[in-house]
Protein backbone atom coordinates (compact mmCIF):
# COMPACT_ATOMS: atom_id res chain seq x y z
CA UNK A 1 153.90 -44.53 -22.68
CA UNK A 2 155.35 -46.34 -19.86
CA UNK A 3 152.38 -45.81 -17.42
CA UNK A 4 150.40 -47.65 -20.37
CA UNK A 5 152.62 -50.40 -20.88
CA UNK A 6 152.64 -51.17 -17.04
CA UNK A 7 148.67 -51.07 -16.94
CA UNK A 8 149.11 -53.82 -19.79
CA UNK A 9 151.35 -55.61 -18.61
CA UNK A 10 149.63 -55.99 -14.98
CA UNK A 11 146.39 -56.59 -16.67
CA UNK A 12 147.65 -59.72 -18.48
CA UNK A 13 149.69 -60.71 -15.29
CA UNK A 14 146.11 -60.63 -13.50
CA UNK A 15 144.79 -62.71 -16.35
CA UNK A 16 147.09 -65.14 -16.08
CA UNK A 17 147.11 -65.55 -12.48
CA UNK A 18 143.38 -65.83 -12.56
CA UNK A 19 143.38 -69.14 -15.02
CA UNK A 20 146.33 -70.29 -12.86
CA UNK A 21 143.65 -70.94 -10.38
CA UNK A 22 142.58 -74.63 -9.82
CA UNK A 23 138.80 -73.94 -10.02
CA UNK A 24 138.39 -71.96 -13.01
CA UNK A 25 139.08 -75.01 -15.71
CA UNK A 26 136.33 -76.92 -14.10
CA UNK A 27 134.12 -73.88 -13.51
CA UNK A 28 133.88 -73.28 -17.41
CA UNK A 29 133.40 -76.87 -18.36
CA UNK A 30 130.52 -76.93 -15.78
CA UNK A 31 128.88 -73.65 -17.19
CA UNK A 32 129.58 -75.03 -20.91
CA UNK A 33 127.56 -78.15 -20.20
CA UNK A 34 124.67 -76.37 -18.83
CA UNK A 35 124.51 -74.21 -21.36
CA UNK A 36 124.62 -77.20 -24.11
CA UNK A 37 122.05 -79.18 -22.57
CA UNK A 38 119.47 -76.48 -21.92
CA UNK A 39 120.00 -76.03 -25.97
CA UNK A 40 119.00 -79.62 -26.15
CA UNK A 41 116.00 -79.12 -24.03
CA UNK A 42 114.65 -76.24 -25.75
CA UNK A 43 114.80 -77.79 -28.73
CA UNK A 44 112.88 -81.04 -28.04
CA UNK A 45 110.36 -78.97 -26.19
CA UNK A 46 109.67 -76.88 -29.22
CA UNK A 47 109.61 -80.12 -31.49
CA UNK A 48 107.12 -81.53 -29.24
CA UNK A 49 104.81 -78.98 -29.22
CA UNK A 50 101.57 -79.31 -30.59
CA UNK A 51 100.63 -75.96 -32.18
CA UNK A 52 102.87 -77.00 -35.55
CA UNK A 53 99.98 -79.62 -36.33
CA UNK A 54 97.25 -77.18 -36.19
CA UNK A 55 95.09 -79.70 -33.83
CA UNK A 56 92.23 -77.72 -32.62
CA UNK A 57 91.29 -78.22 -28.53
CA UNK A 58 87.69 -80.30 -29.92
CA UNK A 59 90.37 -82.77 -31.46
CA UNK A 60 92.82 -83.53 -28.50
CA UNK A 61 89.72 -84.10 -25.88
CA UNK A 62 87.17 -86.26 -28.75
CA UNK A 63 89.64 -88.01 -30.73
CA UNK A 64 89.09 -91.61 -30.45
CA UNK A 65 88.60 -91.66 -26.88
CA UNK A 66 86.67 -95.21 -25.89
CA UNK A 67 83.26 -94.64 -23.94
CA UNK A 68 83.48 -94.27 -20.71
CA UNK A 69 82.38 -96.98 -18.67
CA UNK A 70 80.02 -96.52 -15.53
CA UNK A 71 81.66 -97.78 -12.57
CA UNK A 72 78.67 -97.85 -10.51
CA UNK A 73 77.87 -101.33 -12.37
CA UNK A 74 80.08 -102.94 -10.19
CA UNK A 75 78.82 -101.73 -7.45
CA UNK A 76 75.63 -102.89 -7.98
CA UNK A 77 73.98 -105.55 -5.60
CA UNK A 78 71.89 -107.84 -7.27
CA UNK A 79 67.72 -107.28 -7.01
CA UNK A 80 64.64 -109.67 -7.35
CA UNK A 81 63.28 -109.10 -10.91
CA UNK A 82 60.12 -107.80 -9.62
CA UNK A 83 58.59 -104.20 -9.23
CA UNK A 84 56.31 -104.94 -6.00
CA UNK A 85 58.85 -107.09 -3.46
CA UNK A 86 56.19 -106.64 -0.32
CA UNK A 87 54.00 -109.07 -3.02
CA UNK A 88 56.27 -111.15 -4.88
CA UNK A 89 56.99 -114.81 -3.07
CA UNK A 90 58.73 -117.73 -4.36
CA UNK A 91 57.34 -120.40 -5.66
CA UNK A 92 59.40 -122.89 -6.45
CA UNK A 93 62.80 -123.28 -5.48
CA UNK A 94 66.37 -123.31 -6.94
CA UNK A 95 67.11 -127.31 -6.45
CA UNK A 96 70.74 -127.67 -4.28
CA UNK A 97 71.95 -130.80 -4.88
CA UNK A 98 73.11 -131.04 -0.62
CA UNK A 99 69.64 -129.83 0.45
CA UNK A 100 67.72 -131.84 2.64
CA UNK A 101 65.07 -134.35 0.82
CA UNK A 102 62.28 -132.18 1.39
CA UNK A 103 63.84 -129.41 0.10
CA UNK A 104 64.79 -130.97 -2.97
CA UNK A 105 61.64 -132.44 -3.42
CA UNK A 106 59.91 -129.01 -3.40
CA UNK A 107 62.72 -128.05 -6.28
CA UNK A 108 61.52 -130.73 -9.02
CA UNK A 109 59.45 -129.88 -11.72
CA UNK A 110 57.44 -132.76 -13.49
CA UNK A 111 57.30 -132.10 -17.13
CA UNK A 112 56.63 -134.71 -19.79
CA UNK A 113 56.84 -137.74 -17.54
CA UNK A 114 60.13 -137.12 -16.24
CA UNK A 115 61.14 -135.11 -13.13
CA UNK A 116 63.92 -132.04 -13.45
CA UNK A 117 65.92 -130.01 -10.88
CA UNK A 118 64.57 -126.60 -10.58
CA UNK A 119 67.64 -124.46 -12.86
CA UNK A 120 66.03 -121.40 -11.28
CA UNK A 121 63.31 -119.84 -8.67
CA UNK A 122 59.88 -119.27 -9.94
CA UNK A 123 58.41 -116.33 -8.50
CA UNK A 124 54.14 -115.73 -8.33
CA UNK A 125 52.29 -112.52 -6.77
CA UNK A 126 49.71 -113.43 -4.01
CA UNK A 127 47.02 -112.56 -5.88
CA UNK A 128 48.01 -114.80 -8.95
CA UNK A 129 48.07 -111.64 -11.65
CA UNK A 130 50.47 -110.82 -13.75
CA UNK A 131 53.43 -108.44 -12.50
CA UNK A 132 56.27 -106.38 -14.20
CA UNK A 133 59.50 -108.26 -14.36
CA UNK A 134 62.70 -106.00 -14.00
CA UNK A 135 66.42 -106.12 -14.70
CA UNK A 136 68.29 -107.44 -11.71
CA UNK A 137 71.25 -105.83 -12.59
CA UNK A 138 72.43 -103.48 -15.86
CA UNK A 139 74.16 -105.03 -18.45
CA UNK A 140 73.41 -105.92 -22.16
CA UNK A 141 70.46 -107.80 -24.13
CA UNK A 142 71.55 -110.53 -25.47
CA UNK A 143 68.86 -113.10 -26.73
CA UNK A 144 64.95 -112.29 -27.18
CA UNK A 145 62.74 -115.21 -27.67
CA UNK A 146 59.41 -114.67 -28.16
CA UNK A 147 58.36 -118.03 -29.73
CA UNK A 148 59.35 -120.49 -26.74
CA UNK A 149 55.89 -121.88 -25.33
CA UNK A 150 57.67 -124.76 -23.75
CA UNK A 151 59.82 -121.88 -21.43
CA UNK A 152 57.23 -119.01 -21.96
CA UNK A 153 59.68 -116.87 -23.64
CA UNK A 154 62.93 -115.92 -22.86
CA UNK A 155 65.03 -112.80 -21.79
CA UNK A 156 68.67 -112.77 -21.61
CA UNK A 157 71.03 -110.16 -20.60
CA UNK A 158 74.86 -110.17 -20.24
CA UNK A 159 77.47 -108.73 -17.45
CA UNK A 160 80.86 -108.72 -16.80
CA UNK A 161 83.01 -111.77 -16.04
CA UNK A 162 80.72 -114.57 -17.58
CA UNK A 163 77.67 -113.47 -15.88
CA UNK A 164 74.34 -114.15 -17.60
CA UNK A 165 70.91 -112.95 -15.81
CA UNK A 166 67.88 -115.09 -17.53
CA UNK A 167 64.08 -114.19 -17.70
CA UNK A 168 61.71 -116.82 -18.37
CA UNK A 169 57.71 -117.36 -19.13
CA UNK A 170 57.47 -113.77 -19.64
CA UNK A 171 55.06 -111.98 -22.20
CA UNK A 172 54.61 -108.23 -23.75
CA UNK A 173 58.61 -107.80 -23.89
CA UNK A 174 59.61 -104.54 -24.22
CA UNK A 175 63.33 -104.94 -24.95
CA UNK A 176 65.30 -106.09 -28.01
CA UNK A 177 68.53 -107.72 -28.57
CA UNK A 178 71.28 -105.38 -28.10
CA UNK A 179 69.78 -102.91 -26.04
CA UNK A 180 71.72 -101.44 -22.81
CA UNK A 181 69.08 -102.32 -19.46
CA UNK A 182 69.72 -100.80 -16.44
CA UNK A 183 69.09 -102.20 -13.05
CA UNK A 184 65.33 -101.93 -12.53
CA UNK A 185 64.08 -101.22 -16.03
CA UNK A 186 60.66 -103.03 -16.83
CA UNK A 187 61.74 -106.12 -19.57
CA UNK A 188 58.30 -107.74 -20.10
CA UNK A 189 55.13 -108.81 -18.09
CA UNK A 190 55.15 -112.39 -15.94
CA UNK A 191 53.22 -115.14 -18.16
CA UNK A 192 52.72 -118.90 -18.43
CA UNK A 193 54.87 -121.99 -19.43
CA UNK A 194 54.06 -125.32 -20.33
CA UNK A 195 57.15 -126.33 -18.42
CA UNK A 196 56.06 -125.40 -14.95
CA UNK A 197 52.15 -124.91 -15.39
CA UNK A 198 51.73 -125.71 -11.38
CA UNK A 199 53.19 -122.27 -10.85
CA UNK A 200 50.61 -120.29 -12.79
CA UNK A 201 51.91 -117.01 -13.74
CA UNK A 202 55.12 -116.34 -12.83
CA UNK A 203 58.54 -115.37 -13.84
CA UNK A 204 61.18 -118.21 -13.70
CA UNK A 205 64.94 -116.38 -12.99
CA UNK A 206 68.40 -117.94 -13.27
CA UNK A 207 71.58 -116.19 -12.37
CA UNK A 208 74.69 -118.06 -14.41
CA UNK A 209 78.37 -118.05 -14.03
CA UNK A 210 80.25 -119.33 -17.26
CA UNK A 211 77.00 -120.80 -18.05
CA UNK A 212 76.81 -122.79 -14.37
CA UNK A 213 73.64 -121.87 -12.86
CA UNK A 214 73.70 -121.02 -9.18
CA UNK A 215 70.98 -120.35 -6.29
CA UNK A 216 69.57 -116.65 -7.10
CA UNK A 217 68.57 -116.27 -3.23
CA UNK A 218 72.32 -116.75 -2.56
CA UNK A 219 73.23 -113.61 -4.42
CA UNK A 220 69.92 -110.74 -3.33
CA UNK A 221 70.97 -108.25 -2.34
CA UNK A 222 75.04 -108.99 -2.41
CA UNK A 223 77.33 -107.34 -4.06
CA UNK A 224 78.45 -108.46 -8.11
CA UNK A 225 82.09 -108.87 -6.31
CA UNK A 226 80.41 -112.25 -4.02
CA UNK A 227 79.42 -113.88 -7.26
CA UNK A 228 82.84 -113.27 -9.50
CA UNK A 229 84.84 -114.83 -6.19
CA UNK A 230 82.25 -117.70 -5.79
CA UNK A 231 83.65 -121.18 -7.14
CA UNK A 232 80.98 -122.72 -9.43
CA UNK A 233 81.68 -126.60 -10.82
CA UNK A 234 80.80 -126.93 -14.27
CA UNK A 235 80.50 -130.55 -12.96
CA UNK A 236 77.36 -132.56 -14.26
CA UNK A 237 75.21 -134.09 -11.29
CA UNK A 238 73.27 -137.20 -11.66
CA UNK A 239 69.77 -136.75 -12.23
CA UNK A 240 69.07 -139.78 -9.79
CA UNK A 241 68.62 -137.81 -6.62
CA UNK A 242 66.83 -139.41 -3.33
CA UNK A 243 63.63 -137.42 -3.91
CA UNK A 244 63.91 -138.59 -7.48
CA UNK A 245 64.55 -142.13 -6.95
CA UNK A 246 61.59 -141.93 -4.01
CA UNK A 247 59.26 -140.76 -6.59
CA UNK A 248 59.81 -142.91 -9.61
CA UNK A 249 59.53 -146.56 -7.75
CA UNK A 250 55.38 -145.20 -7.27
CA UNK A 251 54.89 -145.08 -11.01
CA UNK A 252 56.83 -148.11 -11.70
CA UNK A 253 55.07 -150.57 -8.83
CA UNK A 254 51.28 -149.42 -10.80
CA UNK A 255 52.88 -150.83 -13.90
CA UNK A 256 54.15 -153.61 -12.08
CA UNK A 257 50.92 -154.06 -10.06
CA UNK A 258 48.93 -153.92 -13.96
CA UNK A 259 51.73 -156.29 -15.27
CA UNK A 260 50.86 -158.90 -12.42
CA UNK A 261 47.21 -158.79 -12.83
CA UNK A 262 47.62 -159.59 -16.71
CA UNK A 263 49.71 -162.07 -15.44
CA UNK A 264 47.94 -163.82 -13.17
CA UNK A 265 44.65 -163.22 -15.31
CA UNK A 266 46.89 -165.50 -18.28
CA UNK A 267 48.12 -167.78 -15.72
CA UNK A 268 44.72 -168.68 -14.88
CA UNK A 269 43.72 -169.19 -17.53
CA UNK A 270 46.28 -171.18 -19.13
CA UNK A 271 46.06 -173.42 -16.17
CA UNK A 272 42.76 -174.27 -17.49
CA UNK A 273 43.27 -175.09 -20.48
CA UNK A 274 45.84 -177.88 -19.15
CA UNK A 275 43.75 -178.85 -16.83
CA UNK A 276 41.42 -179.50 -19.51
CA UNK A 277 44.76 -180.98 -21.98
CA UNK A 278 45.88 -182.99 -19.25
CA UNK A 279 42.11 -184.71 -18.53
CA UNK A 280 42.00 -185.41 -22.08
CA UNK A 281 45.24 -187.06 -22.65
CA UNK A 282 44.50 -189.00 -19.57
CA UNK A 283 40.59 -190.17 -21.37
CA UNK A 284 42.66 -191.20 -24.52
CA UNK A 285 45.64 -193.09 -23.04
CA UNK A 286 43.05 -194.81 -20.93
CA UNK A 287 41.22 -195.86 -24.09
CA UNK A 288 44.88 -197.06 -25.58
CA UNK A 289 46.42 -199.25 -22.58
CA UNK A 290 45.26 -202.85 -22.48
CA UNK A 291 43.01 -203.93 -19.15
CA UNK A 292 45.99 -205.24 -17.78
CA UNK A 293 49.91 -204.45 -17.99
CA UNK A 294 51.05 -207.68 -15.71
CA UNK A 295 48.85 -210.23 -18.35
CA UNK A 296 51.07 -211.28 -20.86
CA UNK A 297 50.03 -210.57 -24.23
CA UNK A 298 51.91 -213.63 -26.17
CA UNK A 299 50.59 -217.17 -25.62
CA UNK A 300 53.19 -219.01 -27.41
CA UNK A 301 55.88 -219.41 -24.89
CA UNK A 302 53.87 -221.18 -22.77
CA UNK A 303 52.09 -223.94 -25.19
CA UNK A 304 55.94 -224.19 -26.27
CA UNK A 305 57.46 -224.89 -22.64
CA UNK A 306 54.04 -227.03 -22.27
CA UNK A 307 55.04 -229.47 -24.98
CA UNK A 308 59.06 -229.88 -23.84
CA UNK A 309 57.76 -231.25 -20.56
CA UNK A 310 55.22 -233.60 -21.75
CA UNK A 311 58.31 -234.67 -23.88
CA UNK A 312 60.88 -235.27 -21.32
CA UNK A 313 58.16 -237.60 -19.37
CA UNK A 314 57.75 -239.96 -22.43
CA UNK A 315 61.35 -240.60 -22.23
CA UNK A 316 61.67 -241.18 -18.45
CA UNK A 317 58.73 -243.95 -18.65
């Protein structure tokens, strides 16, 4: 009985000396913490997890997810709108308003009496046929007109960041509005316009930046990047350019030149006919005027001054 007691009583002497020590307090909060917050983890994991709402693995991948957009549009560099380049040349220029005269000259288009900067370039074949006209660069259909004669139809197609491609005097379109384009893709056949008919068939193409127009052979072959980092002036520039002014003065001196011949032909003969007023105002004042202006025309003065002088004799004698 004693051996027992003494095992007891060292075993709780051992026990107490063991919580007597300074690290086992802080050991036990330690361990009681970790063992709380794992709890807490496990429990938000298991709350979290997705198997509860029965979502099959076709609903996590396809639900909602916005198309995926090709990044190789970006990277695209922009193309003349024509199938054969070796063939294609320009025929009339984009007008730049700090080009030299002759250059600008070269840019005008005469429509309806009235001279207009070139918006665009108008680009012909050698041989004068008709060619396929392609997208410059992929992007979105935005306006079809197949009723324009003035512009010879019209093809419009939207990219990022306010850019606008534009296809004019173009027949047998083969796009709608709406339709995705990529780069290359035939859009229509080159046709006619009453607008430019000096350029025969052709294809007239505008590049646009928030609806500015800018100089297409700027941009071949560069990147879409140049263009969205170009500065573009939505500034209006006056129509009356040097080239303009030099050719407008030609049509005005013929009117002049017709003006002074009708003049000259009235002047003439208006000076005739007071020639011939004149000669016959002279006949008929002639005919009025007495033979002589000096003469007086009243003898009574002098029978009267006569008579007073014979008087004043008789009374001297």
């Amino acid at each position: 009985m004693r051996e027992e007691e003494n095992k007891r009583s060292s075993q709780g002497s051992k026990v107490k000396r063991f919580f007597k020590k300074r690290w086992v307090f802080p050991a036990i909060y330690i361990a009681s913490a970790a063992i709380i917050l794992t709890g807490v983890l496990w429990y938000q994991s298991a709350a979290n997890n997705t198997d509860k709402y029965n979502y099959k693995s076709t609903d996590l991948t396809g639900k909602k997810n916005p198309p995926a957009v090709e990044v190789n549009k970006g990277l695209e560099n922009f193309k003349m709108p024509v199938a054969k380049l070796e063939s294609a040349k320009i025929k009339t220029q984009f007008y730049d308003f700090n080009a030299k005269e002759e250059d600008q000259e070269s840019a005008l288009v005469f429509y309806n009496n009235t001279y207009s900067p070139n918006t665009g370039i108008d680009i012909t074949m050698d041989d004068g046929k008709t060619f396929d006209v392609t997208a410059s660069l992929s992007g979105t259909v935005t306006r079809v007109d197949n009723e324009d004669a003035v512009l010879g139809n019209v093809i419009e197609i939207e990219h990022a960041n306010g850019i606008v491609t534009q296809y004019q005097s173009v027949q047998d379109i083969k796009v709608k509005e709406g339709d995705e384009v990529k780069q290359g893709d035939v859009l229509a056949k080159a046709g006619q316009s009453q607008f430019n008919e000096k350029a025969g068939t052709h294809v007239h193409f505008e590049i646009r930046k928030n609806g500015v127009a800018v100089n297409p052979t700027k941009f071949f072959d560069k990147p879409v990047s140049a263009l969205e980092e170009e500065k573009v002036s939505n500034e209006k520039k006056s129509m009356e350019t040097p080239n303009f002014k030099k050719e407008q003065p030609k049509m005005e001196d013929s009117i002049k030149s017709e003006d002074d011949n009708k003049s000259t032909e009235k002047g003439e003969s208006t000076d005739s006919t007071e020639g011939s007023k004149s000669t016959d105002v002279e006949k008929s004042t002639d005919k009025d005027q007495p033979a002589s202006e000096d003469q007086p025309t009243d003898d009574k003065p002098s029978s009267d001054n006569n008579e007073s002088l014979n008087s004043t004799e008789n009374t001297n004698s």
